[in-house]
N, C-alpha and C. Protein backbone atom coordinates (compact mmCIF):
# COMPACT_ATOMS: atom_id res chain seq x y z
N UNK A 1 9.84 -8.87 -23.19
CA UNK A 1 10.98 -8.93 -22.32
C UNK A 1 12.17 -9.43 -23.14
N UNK A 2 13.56 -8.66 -23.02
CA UNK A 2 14.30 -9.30 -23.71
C UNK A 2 15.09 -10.92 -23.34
N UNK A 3 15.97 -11.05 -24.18
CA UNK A 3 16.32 -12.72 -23.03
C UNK A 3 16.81 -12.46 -22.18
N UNK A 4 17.75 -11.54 -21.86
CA UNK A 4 18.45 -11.25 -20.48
C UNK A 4 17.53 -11.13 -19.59
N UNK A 5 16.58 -9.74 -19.92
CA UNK A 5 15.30 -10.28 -18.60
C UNK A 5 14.83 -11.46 -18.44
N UNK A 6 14.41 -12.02 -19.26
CA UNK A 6 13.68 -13.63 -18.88
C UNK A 6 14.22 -14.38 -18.33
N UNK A 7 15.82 -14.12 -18.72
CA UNK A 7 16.74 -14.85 -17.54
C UNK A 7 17.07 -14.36 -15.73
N UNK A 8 16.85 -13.35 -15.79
CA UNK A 8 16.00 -12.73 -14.79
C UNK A 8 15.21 -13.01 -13.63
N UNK A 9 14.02 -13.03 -14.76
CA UNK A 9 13.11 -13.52 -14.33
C UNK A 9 12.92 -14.39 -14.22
N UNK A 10 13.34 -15.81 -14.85
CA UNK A 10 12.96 -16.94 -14.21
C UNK A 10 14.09 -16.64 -12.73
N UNK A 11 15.25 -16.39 -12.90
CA UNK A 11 16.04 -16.70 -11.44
C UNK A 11 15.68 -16.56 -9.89
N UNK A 12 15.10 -15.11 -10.75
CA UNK A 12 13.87 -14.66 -9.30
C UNK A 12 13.13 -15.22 -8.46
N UNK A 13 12.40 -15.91 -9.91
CA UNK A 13 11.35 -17.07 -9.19
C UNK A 13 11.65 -18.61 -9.20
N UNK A 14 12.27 -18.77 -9.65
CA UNK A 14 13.15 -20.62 -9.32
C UNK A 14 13.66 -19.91 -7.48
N UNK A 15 14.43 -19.16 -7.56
CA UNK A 15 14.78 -18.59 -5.69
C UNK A 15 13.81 -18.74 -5.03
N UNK A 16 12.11 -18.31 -5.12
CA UNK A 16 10.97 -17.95 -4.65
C UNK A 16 10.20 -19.33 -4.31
N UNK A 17 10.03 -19.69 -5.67
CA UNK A 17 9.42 -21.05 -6.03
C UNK A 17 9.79 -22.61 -5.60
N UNK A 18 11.45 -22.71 -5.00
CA UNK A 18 11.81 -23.71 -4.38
C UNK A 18 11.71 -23.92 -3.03
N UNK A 19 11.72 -22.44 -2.92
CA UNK A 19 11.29 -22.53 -1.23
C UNK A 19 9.92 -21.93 -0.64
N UNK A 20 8.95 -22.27 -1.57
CA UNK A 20 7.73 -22.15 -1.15
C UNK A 20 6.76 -23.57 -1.50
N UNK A 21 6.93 -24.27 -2.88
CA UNK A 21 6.55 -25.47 -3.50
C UNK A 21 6.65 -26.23 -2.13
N UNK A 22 5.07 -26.78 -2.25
CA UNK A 22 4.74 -27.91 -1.64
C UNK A 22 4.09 -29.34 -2.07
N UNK A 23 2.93 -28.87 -2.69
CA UNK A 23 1.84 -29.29 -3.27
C UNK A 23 2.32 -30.25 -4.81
N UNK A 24 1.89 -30.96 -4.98
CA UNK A 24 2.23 -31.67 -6.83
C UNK A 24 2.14 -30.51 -7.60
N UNK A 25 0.98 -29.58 -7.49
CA UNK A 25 0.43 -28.48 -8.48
C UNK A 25 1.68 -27.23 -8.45
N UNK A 26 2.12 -27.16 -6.97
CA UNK A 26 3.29 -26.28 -6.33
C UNK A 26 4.35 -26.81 -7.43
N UNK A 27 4.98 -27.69 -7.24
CA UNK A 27 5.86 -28.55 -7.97
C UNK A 27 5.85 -28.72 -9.65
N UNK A 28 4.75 -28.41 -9.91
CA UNK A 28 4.70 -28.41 -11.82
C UNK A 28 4.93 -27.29 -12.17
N UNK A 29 4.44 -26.11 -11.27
CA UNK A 29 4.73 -25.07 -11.81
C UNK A 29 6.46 -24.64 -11.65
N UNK A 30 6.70 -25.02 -11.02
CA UNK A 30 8.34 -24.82 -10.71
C UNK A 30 9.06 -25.66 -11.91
N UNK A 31 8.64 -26.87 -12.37
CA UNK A 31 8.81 -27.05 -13.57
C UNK A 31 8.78 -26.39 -14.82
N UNK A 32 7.38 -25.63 -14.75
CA UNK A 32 7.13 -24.95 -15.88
C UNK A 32 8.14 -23.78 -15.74
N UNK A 33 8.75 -23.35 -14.53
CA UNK A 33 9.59 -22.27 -14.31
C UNK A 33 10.77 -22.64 -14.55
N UNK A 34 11.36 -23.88 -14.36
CA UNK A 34 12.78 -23.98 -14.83
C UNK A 34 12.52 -24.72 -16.72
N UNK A 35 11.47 -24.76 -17.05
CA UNK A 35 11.35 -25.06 -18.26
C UNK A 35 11.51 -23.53 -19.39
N UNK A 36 11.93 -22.39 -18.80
CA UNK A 36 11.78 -20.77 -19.38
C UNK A 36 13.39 -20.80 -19.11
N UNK A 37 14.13 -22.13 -18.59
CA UNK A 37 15.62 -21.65 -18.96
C UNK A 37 16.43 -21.48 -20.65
N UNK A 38 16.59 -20.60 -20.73
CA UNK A 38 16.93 -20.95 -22.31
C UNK A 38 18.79 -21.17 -22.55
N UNK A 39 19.41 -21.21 -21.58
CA UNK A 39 20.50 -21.92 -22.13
C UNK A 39 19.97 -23.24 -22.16
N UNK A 40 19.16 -23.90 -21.75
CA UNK A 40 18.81 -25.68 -22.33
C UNK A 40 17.71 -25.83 -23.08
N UNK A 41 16.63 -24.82 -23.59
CA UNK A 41 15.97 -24.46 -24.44
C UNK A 41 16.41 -23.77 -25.68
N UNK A 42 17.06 -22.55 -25.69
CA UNK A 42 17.11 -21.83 -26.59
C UNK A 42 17.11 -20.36 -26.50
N UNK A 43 17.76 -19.66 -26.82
CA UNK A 43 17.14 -18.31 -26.49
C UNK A 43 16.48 -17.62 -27.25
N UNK A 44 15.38 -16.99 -26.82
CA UNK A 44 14.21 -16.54 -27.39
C UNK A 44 13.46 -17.53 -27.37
N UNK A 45 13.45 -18.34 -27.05
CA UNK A 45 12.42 -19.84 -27.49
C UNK A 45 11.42 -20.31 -26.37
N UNK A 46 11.56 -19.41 -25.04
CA UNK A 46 10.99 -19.69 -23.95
C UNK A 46 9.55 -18.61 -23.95
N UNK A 47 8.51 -18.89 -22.74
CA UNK A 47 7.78 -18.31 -22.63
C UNK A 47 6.24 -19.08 -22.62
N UNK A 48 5.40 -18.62 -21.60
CA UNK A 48 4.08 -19.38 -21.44
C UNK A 48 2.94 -18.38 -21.48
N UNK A 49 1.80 -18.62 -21.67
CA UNK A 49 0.29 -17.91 -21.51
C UNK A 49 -0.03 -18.48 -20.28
N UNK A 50 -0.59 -17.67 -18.91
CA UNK A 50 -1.54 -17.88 -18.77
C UNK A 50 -2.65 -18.53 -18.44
N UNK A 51 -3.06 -18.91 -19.87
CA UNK A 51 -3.76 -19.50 -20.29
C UNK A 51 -4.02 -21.06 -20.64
N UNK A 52 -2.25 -21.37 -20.97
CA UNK A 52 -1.95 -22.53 -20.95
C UNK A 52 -1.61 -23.47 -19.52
N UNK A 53 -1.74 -22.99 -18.65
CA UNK A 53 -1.61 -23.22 -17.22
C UNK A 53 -2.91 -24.24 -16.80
N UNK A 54 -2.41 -24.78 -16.38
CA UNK A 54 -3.72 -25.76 -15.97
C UNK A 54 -3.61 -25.56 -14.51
N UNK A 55 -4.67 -24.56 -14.38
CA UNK A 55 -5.19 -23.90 -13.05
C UNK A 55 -5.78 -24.61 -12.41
N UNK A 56 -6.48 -26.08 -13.05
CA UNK A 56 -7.04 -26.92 -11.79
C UNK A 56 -8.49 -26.91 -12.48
N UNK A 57 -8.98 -28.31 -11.71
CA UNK A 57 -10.72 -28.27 -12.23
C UNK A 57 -11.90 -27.89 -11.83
N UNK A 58 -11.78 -27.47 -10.55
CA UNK A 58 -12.44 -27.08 -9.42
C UNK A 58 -12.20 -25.48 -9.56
N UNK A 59 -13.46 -24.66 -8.73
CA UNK A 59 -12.82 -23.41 -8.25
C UNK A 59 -12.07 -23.29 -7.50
N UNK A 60 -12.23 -24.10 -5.87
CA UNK A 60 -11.19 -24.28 -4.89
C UNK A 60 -9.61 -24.70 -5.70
N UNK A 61 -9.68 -25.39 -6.71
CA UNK A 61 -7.92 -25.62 -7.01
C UNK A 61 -7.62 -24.15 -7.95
N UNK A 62 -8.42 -23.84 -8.56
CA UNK A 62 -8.32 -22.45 -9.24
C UNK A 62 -7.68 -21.84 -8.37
N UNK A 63 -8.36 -21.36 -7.44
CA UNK A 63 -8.20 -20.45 -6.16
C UNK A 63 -6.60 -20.19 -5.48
N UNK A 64 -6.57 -21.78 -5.23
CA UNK A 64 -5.15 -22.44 -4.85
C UNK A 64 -3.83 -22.27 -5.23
N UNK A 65 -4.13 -22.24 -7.13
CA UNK A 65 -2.66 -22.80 -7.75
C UNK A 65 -2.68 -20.86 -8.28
N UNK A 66 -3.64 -20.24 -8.13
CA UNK A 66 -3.81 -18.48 -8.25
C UNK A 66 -2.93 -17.72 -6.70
N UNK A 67 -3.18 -18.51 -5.66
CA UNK A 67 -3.10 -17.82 -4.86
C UNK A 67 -1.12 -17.97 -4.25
N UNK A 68 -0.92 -19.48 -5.27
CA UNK A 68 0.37 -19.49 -4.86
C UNK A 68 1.50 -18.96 -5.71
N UNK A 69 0.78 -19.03 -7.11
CA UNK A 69 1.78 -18.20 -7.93
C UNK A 69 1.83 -17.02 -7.31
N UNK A 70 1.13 -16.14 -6.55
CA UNK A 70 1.04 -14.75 -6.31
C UNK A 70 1.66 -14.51 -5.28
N UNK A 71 1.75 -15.57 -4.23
CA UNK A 71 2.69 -15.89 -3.36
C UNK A 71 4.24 -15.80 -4.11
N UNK A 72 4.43 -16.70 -4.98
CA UNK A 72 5.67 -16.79 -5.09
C UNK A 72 6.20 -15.43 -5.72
N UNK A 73 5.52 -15.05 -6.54
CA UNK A 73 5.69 -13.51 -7.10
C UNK A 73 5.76 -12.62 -5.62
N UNK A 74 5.31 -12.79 -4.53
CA UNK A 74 4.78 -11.81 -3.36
C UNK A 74 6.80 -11.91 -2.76
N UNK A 75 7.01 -12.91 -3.30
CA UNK A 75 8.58 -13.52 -2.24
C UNK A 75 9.19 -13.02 -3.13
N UNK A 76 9.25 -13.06 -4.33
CA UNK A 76 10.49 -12.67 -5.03
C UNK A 76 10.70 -11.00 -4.96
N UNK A 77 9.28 -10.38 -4.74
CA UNK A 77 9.17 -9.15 -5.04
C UNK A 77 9.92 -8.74 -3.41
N UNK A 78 10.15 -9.53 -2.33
CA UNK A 78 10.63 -8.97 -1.23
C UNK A 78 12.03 -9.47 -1.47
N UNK A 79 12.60 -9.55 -3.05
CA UNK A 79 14.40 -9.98 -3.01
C UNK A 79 14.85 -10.76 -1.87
N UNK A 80 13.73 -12.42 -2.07
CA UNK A 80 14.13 -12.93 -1.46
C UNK A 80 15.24 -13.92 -2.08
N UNK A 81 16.85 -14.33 -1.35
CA UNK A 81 17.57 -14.75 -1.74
C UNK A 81 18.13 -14.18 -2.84
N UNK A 82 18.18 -12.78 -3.12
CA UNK A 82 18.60 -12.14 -4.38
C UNK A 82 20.19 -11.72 -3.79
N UNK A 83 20.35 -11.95 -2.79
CA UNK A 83 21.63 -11.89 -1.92
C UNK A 83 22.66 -12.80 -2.59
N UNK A 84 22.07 -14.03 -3.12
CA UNK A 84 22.78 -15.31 -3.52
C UNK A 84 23.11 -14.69 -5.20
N UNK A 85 22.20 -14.13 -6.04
CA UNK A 85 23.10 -13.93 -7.42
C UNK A 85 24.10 -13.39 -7.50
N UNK A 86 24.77 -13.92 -8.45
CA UNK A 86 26.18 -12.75 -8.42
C UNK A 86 26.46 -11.76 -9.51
N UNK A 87 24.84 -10.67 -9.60
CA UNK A 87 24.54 -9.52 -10.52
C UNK A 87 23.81 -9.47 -9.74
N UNK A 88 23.18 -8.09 -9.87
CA UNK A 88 22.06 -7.16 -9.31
C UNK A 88 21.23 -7.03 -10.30
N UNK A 89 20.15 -7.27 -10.29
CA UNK A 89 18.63 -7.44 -10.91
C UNK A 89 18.12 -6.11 -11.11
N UNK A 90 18.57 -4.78 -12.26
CA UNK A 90 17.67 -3.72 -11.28
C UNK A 90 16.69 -3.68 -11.90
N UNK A 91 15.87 -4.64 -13.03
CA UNK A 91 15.06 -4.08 -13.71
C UNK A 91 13.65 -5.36 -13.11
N UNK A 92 14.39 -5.93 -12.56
CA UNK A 92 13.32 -7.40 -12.06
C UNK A 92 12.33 -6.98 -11.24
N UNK A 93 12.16 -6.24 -10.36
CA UNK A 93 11.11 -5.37 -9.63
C UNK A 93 9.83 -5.17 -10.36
N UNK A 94 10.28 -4.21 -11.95
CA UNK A 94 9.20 -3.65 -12.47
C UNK A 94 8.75 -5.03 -13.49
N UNK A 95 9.33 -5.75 -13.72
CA UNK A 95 8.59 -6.87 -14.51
C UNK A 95 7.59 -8.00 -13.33
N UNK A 96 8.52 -8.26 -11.87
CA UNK A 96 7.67 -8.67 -11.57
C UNK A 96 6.61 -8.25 -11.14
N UNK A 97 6.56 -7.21 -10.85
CA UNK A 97 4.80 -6.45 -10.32
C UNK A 97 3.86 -6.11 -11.57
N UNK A 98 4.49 -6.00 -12.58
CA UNK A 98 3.83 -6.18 -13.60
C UNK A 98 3.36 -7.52 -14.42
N UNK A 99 4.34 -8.72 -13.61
CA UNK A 99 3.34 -9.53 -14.06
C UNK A 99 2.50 -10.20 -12.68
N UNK A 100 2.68 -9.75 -11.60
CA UNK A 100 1.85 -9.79 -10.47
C UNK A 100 0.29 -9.56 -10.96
N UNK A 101 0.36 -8.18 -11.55
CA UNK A 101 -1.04 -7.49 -11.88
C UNK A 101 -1.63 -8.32 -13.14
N UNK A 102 -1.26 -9.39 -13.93
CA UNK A 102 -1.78 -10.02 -14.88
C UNK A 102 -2.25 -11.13 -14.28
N UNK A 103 -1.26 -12.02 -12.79
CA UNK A 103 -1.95 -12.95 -12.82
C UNK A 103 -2.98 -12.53 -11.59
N UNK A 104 -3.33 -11.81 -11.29
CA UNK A 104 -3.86 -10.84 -10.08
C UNK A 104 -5.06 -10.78 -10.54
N UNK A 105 -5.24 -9.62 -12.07
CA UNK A 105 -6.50 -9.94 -13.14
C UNK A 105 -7.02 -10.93 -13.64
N UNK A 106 -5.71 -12.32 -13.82
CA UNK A 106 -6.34 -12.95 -14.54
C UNK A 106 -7.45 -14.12 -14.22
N UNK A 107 -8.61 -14.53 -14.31
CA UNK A 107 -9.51 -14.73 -14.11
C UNK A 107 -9.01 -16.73 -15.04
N UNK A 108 -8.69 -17.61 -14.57
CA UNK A 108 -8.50 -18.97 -14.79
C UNK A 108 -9.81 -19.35 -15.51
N UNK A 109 -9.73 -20.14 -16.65
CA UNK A 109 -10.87 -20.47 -17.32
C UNK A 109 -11.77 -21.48 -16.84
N UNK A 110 -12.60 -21.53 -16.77
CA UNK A 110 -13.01 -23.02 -16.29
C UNK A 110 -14.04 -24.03 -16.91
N UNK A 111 -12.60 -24.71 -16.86
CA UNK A 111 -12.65 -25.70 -18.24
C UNK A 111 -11.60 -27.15 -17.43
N UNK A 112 -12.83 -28.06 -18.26
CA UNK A 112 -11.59 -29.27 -17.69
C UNK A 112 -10.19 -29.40 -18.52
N UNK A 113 -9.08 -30.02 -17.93
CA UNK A 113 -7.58 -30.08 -18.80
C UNK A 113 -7.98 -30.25 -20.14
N UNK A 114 -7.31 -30.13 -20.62
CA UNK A 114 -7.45 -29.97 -21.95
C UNK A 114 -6.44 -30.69 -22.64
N UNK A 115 -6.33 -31.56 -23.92
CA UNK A 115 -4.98 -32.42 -23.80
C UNK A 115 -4.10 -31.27 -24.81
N UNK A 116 -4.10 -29.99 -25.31
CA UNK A 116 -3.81 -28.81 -26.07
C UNK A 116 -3.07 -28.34 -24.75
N UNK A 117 -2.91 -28.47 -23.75
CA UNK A 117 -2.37 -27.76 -22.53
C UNK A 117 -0.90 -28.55 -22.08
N UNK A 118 -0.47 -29.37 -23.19
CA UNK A 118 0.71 -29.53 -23.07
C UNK A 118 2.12 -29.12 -22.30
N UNK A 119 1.75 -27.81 -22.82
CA UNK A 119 2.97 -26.86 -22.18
C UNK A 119 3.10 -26.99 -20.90
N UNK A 120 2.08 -27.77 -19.70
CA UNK A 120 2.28 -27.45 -18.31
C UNK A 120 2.28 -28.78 -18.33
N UNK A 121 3.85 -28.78 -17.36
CA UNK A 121 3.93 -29.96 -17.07
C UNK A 121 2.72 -31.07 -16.16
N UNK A 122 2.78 -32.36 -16.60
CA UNK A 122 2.10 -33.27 -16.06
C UNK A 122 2.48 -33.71 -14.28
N UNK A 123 1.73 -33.73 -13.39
CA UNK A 123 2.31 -34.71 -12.42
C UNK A 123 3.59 -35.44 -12.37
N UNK A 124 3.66 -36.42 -13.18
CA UNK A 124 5.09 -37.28 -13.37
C UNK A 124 6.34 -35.98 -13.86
N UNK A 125 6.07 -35.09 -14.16
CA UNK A 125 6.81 -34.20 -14.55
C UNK A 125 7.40 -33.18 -13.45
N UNK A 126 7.08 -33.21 -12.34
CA UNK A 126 6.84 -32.48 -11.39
C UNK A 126 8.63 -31.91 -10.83
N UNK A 127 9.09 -30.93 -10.59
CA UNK A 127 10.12 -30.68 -10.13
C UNK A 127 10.36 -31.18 -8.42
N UNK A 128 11.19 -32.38 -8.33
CA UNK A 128 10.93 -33.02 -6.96
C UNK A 128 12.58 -32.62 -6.04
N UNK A 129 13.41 -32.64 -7.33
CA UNK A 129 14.93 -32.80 -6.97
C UNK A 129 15.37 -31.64 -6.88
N UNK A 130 15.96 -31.12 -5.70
CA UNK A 130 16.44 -29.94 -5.81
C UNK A 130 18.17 -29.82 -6.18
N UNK A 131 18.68 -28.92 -6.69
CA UNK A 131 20.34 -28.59 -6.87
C UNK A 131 21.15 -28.67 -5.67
N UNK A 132 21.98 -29.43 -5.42
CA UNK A 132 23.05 -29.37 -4.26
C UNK A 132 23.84 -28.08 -3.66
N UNK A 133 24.07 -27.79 -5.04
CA UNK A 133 24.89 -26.30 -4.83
C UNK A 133 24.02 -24.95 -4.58
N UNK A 134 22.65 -25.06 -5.07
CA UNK A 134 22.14 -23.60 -5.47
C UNK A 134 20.84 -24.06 -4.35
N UNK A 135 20.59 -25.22 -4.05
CA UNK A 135 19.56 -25.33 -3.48
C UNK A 135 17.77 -24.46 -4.18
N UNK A 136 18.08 -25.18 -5.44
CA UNK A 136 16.72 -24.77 -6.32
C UNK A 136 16.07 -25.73 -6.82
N UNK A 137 14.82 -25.90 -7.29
CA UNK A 137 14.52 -27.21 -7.64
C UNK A 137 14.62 -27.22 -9.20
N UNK A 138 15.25 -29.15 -9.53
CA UNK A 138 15.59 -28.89 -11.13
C UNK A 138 14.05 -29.52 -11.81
N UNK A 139 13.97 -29.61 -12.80
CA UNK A 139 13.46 -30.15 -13.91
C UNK A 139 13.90 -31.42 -14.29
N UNK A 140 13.15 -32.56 -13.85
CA UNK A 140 13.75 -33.66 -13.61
C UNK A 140 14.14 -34.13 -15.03
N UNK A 141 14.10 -33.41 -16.29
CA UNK A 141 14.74 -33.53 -17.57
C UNK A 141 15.52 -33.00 -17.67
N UNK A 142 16.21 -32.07 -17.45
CA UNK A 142 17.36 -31.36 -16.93
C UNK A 142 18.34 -31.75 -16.72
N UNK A 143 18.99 -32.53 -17.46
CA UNK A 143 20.41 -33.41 -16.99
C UNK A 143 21.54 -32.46 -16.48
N UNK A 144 21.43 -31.42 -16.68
CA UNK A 144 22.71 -30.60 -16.62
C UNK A 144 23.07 -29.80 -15.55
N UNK A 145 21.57 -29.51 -14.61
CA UNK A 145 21.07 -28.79 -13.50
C UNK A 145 20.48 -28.25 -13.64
N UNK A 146 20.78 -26.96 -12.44
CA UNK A 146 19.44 -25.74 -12.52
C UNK A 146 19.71 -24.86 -13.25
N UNK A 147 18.64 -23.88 -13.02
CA UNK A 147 18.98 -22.73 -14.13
C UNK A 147 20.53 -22.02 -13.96
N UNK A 148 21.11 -22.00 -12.13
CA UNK A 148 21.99 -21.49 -12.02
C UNK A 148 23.48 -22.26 -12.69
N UNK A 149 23.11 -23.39 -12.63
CA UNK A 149 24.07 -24.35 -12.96
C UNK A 149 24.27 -24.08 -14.72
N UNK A 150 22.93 -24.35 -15.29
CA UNK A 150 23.07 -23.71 -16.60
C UNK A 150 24.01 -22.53 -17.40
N UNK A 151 23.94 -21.64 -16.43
CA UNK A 151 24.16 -20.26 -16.39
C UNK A 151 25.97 -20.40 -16.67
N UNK A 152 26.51 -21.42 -15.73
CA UNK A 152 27.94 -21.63 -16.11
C UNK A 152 28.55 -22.67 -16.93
N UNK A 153 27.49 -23.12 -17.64
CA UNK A 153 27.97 -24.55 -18.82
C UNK A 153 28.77 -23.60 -19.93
């Protein structure tokens, strides 16, 4: 994906993901989603496996933190709040159903955390605070805002 898509694509789902997050597990991953911003990362410098996801230790949390990413992918794919960007997305459709079908296939390892699993945020890390203006949730390291806020630094 190039960076413009990834920028994209996270926007899609920070829209999706703030207003579905409930759960602590709900909440890290929305972290890990505003952590793929690369005006406060870098560009080109973003991007996760998978694999590195800490899906939980149990099958039931497997099940759970599987069934809500697919959710949140299920919302974005119905352009929800895509009303609010101010560009038209036309290529965001085919990336997200295509990565629908990866995490759809993908089969969560099961394995306890692993301390190599870095990349997903911890509990204390959890995206709790949402943006005033954009109403998205930030990255409580994020001094600057959300991704949208980013977008105009």
């Amino acid at each position: 994906m190039s960076n413009g898509g990834t920028d994209v694509f996270v926007d899609v789902l920070v829209l999706a993901v703030s207003d579905l997050a409930e759960s602590s597990w709900d909440h890290r991953f929305a972290t890990l989603l505003t952590w793929q911003d690369q005006n406060i990362m870098g560009r080109g410098t973003v991007g996760f496996d998978l694999e590195d996801v800490d899906w939980g230790r149990s099958p039931h949390e497997r099940a759970a933190a599987k069934d809500f990413v697919l959710r949140v992918l299920d919302l974005a794919l119905r352009r929800h709040r895509w009303d609010e960007l101010d560009y038209e997305p036309p290529f965001a459709e085919d990336c997200l159903r295509q990565y629908r079908d990866m995490v759809e296939t993908f089969d969560p390892p099961d394995v306890e955390r692993r301390s190599d699993r870095s990349s997903f945020p911890g509990p204390e890390e959890a995206a709790m605070a949402s943006c005033v203006r954009h109403r998205v949730l930030c990255a409580p390291d994020h001094q600057e805002g959300c991704v949208f806020c980013t977008a105009l630094l």
